[in-house]
Protein backbone atom coordinates (compact mmCIF):
# COMPACT_ATOMS: atom_id res chain seq x y z
CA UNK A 1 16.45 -87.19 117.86
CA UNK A 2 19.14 -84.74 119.26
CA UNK A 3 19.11 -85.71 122.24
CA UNK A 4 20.63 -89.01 121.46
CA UNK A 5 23.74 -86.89 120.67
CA UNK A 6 24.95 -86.50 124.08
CA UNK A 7 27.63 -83.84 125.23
CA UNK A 8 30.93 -84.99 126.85
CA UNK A 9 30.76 -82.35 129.61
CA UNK A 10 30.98 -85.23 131.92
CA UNK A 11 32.01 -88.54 131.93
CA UNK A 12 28.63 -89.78 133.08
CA UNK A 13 27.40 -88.38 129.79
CA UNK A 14 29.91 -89.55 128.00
CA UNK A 15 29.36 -93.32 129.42
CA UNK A 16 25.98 -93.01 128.70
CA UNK A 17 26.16 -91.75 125.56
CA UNK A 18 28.55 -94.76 124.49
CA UNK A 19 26.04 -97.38 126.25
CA UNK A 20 22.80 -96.32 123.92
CA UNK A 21 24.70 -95.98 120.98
CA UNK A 22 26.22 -99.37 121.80
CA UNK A 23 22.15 -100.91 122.56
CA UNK A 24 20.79 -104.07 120.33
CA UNK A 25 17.85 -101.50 120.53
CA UNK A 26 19.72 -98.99 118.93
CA UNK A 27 21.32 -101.39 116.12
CA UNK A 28 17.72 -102.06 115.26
CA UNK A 29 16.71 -98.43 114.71
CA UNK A 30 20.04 -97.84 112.94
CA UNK A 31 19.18 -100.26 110.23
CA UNK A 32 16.14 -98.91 109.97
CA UNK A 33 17.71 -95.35 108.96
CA UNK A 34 19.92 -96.99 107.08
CA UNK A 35 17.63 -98.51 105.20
CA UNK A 36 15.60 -94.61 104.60
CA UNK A 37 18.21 -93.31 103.79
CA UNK A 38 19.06 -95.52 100.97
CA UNK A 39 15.54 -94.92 99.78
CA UNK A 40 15.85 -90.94 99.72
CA UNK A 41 19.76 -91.28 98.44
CA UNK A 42 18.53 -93.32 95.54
CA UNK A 43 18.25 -90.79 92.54
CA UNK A 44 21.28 -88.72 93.26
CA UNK A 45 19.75 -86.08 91.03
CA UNK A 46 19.72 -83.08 93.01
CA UNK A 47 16.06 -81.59 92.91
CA UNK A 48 14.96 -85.07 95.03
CA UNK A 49 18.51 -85.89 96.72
CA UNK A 50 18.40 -86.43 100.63
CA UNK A 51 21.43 -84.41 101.09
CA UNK A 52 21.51 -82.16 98.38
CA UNK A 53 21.14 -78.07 98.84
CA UNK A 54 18.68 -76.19 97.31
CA UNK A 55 18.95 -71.94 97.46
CA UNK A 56 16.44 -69.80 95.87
CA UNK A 57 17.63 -66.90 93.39
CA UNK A 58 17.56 -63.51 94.95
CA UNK A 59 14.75 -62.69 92.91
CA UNK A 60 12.53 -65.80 93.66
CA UNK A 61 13.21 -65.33 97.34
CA UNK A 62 12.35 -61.57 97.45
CA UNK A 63 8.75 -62.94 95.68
CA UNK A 64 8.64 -65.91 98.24
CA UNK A 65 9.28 -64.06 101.07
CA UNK A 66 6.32 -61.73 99.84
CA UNK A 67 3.69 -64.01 99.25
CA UNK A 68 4.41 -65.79 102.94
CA UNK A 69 4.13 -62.15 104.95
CA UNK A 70 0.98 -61.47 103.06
CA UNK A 71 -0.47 -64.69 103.83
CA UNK A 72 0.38 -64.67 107.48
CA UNK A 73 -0.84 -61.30 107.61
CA UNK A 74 -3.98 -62.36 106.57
CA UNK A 75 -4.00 -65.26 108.89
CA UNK A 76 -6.49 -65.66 111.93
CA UNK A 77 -4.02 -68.88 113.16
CA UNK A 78 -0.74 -69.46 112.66
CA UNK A 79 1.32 -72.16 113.84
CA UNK A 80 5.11 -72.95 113.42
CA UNK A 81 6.61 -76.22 113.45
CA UNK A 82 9.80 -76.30 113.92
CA UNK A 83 13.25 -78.88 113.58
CA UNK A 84 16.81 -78.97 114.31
CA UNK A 85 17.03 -76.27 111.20
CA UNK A 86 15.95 -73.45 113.07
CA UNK A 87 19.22 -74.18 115.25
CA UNK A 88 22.05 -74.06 113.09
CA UNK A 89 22.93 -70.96 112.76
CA UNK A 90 23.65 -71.11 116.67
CA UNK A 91 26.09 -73.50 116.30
CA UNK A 92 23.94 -77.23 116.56
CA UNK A 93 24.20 -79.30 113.45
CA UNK A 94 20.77 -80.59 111.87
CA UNK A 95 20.34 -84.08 110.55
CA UNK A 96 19.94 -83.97 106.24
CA UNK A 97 22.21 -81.78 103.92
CA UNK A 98 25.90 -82.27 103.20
CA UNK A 99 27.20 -81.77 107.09
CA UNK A 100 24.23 -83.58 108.49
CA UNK A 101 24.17 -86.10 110.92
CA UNK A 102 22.22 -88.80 109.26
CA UNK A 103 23.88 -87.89 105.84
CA UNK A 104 27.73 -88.56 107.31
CA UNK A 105 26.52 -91.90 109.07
CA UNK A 106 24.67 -93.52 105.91
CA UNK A 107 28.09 -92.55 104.14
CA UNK A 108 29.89 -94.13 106.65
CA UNK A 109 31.93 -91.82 107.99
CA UNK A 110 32.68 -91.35 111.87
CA UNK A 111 30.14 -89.03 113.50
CA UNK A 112 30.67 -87.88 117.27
CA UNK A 113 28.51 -88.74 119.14
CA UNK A 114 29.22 -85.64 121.57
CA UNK A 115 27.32 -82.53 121.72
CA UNK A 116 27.99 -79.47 123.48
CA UNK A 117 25.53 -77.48 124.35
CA UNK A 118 27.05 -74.88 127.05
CA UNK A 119 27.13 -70.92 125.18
CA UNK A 120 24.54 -72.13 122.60
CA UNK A 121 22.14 -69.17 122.56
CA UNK A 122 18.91 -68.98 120.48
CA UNK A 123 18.82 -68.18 117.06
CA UNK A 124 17.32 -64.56 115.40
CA UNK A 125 14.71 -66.89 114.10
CA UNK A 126 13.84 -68.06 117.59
CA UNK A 127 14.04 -63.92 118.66
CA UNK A 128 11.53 -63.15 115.85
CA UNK A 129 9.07 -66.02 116.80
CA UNK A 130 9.22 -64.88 120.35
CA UNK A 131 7.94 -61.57 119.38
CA UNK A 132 5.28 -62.18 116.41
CA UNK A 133 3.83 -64.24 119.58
CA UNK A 134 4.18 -61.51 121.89
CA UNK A 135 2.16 -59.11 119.15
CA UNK A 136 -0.40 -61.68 118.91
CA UNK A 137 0.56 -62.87 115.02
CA UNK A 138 1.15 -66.49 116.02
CA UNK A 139 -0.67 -69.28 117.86
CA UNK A 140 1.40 -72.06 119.25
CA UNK A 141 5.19 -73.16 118.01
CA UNK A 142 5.65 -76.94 117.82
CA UNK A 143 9.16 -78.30 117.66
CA UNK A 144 10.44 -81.66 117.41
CA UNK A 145 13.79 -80.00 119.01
CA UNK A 146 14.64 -80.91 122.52
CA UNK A 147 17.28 -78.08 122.69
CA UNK A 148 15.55 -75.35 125.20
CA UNK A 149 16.22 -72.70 122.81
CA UNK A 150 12.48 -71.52 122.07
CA UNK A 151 12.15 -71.41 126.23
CA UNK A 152 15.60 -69.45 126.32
CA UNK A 153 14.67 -67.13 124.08
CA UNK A 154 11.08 -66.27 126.05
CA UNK A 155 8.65 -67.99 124.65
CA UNK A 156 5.85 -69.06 127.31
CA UNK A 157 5.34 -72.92 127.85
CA UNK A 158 1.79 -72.55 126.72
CA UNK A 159 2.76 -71.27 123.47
CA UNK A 160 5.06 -73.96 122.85
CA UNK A 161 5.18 -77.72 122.31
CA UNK A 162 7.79 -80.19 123.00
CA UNK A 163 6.98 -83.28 120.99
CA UNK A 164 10.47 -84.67 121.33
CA UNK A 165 10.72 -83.38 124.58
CA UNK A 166 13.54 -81.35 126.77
CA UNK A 167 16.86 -81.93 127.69
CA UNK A 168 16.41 -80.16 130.80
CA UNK A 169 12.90 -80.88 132.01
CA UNK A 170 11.93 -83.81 134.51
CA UNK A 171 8.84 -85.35 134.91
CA UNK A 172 7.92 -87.22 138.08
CA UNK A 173 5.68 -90.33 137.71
CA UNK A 174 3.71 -90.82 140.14
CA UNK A 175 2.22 -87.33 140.84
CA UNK A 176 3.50 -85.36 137.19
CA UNK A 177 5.09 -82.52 138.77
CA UNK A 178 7.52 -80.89 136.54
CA UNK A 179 11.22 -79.96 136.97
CA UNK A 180 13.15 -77.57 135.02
CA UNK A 181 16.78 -77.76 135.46
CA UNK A 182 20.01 -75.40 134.42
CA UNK A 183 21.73 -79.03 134.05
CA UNK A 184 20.88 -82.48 131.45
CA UNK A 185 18.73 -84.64 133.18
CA UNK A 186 19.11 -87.42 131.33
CA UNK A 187 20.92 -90.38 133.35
CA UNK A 188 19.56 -93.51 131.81
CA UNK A 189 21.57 -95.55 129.28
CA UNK A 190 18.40 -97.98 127.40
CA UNK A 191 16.24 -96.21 124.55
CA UNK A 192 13.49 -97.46 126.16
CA UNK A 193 14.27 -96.58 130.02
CA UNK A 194 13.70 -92.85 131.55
CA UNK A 195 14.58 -93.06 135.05
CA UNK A 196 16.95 -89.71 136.62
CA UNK A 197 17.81 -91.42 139.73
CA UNK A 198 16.47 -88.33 141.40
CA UNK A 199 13.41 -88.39 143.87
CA UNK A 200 10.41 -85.78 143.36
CA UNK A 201 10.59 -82.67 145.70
CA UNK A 202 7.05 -82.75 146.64
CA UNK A 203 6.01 -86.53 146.24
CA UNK A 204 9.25 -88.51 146.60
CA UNK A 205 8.24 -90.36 143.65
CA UNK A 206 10.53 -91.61 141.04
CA UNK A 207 11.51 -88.63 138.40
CA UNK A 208 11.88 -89.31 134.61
CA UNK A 209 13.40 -87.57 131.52
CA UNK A 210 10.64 -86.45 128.97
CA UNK A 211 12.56 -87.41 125.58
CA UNK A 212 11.14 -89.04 122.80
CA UNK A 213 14.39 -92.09 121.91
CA UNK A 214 13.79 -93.96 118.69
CA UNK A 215 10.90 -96.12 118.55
CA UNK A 216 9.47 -95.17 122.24
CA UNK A 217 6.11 -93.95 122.43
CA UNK A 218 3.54 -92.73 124.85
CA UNK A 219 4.00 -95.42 126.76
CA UNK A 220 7.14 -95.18 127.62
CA UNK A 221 7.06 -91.03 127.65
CA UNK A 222 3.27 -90.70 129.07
CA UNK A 223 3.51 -86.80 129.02
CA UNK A 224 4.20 -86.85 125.35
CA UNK A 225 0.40 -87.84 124.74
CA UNK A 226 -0.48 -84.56 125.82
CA UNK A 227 1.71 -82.65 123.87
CA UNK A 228 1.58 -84.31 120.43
CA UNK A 229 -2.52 -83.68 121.06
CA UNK A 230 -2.14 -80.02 122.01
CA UNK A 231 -0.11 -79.75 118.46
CA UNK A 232 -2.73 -81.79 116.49
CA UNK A 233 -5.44 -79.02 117.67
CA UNK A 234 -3.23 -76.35 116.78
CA UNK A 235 -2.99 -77.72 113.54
CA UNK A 236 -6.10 -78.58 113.27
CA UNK A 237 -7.41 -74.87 114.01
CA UNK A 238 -4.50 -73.05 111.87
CA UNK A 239 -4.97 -71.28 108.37
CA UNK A 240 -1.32 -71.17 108.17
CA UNK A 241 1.17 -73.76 109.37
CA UNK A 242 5.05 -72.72 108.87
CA UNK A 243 7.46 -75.55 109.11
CA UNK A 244 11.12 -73.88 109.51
CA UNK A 245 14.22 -76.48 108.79
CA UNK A 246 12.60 -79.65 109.71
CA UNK A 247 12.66 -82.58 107.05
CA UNK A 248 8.95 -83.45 107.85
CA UNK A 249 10.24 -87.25 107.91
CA UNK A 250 10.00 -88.45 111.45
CA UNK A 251 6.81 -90.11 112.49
CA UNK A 252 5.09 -88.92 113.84
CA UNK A 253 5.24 -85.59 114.46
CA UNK A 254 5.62 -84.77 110.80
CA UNK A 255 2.25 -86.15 110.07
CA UNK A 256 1.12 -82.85 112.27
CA UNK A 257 1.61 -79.94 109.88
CA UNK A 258 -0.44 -81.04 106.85
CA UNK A 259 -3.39 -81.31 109.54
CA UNK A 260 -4.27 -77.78 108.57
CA UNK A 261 -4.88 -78.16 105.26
CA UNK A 262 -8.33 -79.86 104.69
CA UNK A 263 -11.46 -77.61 104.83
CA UNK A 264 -13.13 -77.01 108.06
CA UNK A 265 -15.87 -75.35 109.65
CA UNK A 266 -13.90 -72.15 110.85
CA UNK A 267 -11.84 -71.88 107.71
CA UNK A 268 -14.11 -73.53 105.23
CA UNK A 269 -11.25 -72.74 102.43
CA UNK A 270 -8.86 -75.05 104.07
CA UNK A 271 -5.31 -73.81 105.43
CA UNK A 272 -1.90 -73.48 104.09
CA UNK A 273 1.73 -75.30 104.61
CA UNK A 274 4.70 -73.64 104.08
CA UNK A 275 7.71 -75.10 104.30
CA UNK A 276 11.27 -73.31 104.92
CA UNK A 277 14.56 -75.61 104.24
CA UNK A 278 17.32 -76.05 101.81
CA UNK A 279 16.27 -79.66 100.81
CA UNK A 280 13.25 -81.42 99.36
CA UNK A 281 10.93 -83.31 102.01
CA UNK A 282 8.31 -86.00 101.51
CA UNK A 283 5.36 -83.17 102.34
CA UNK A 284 6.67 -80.95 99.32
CA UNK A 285 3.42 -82.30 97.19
CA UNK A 286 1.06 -80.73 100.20
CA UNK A 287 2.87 -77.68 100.64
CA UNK A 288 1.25 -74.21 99.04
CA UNK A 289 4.92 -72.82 99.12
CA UNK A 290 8.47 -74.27 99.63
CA UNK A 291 11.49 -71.37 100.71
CA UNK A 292 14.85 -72.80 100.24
CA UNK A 293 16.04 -70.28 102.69
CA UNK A 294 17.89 -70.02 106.05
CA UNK A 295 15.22 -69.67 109.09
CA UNK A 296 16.93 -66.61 110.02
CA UNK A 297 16.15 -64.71 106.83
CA UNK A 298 12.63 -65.76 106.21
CA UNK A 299 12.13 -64.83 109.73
CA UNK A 300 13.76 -61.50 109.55
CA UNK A 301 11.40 -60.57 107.02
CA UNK A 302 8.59 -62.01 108.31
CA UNK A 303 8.99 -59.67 111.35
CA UNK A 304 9.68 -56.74 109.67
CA UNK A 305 6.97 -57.24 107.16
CA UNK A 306 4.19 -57.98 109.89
CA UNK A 307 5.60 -55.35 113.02
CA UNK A 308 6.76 -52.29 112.31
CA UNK A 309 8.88 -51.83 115.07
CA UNK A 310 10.92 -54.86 114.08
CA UNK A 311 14.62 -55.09 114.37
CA UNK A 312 16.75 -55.20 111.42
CA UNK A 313 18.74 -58.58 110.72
CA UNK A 314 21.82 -57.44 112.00
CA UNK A 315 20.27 -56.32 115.05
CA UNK A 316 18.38 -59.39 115.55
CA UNK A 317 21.64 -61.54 115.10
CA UNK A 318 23.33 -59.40 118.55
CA UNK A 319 19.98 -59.63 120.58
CA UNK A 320 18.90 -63.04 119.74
């Protein structure tokens, strides 16, 4: 998760940051990446490589990119899922491809462990998703990003999941009132602890960060329940799920998009997954259509295709 990437604008975060990374709970989880990533590393052939990058031709993008507007066009629910792709072209690095995260630490090289997050503005694709939701072509966006950047760039909280979820949100435990702040909350040093330090403003209760660390679960994030349940009957619901840059390999949140796809009463032909990266993932076999495309692009087209009104790239690249 990003979040376990923590800036150095303090030296509090900084401390912090060295403390989890230095956890036996971390080591565990580290071996256990290590250990996936051998497994998706294994062929080195670069149609099913973990880090290798895929582009489509011009001409097989143009026909992608056509197929997905008329299908969410024709959609009566879409949902987006989203990962730390979407982000990228703001400035945040993702996790798989040649400058990713996860692929420089399985090769062993040094990866800081600081992350910067002050100036980082949303991305055109975030812009674009803001306003298909705002013209009533999409449902809910789930993200497995922690970032803010869907919230920054105006999308309501009720359209909008946080499975992973926010850097700057609060929780407080004993009556769930929630805190959004202009500052990182997080304060605690153990995967598995929470606690801000800070009291609640209208209980006095104890407040707690909201973010999903390796291996926690609803019990230790209690809110999460909620949110993972409000994707699932998104999912459930949606004709069309769009995953944009996630690898669809963290449990279990990527078990969520390919809930759209079986048959059901209110779309009794089933749904479709499409999936937007520049690698392979392990849902490729379920998806109806794979784009190995940047967000932005798809996304640019997607808008203009489906509102008429809609900003041309450039454009959306200054206002997003």
């Amino acid at each position: 998760p990003r979040h376990l990437v923590m800036d150095a604008s303090s030296s509090d975060s900084a401390t912090a940051s060295d403390s989890v990374f230095a956890s036996a709970e971390f080591q565990e989880y580290e071996r256990e990446f290590r250990q996936y990533c051998a497994d998706n590393l294994r062929s080195h052939n670069p149609q099913t490589d973990f880090d290798s990058i895929r582009r489509d031709s011009a001409e097989d993008l143009a026909a992608k990119l056509a197929v997905l507007s008329q299908w969410w066009r024709s959609a009566a629910h879409v949902v987006v899922f989203t990962g730390a792709g979407i982000s990228t072209s703001s400035g945040l690095p993702d996790y798989r491809g040649p400058s990713g995260i996860w692929t420089r630490k399985v090769r062993g090289e040094t990866v800081s462990e600081s992350l910067d997050l002050r100036g980082i503005e949303p991305t055109p694709a975030h812009g674009a998703l803001t306003r298909l939701y705002q013209a009533g072509k999409l449902a809910l966006v789930a993200t497995t990003n922690d970032d803010s950047l869907h919230g920054k760039a105006g999308l309501p909280k009720h359209a909008l999941v946080e499975l992973h979820g926010n850097l700057f949100v609060e929780e407080c435990a004993q009556c769930g009132a929630r805190y959004e702040r202009p500052f990182k909350v997080r304060t605690a040093t153990g995967l598995f602890e929470h606690a801000t330090g800070r009291p609640c403003e209208k209980c006095g209760g104890p407040l707690r960060d909201n973010l999903v660390n390796f291996g926690n679960t609803f019990e230790h994030v209690p809110s999460m329940e909620a949110e993972h349940d409000r994707a699932w009957v998104a999912m459930l619901k949606a004709d069309l799920v769009v995953v944009l840059g996630s690898s669809l390999s963290v449990p279990t949140a990527c078990e969520l998009p390919e809930e759209c796809i079986p048959p059901r009463e209110a779309k009794p032909a089933g749904g479709r997954l499409v999936i937007v990266s520049f690698q392979n993932t392990p849902k490729d076999p379920l998806a109806a259509l794979h784009i190995f495309a940047p967000c932005d692009d798809v996304m640019a087209a997607v808008e203009a295709a489906l509102l008429p009104a809609a900003p041309t790239p450039e454009r959306l690249s200054v206002d997003a």
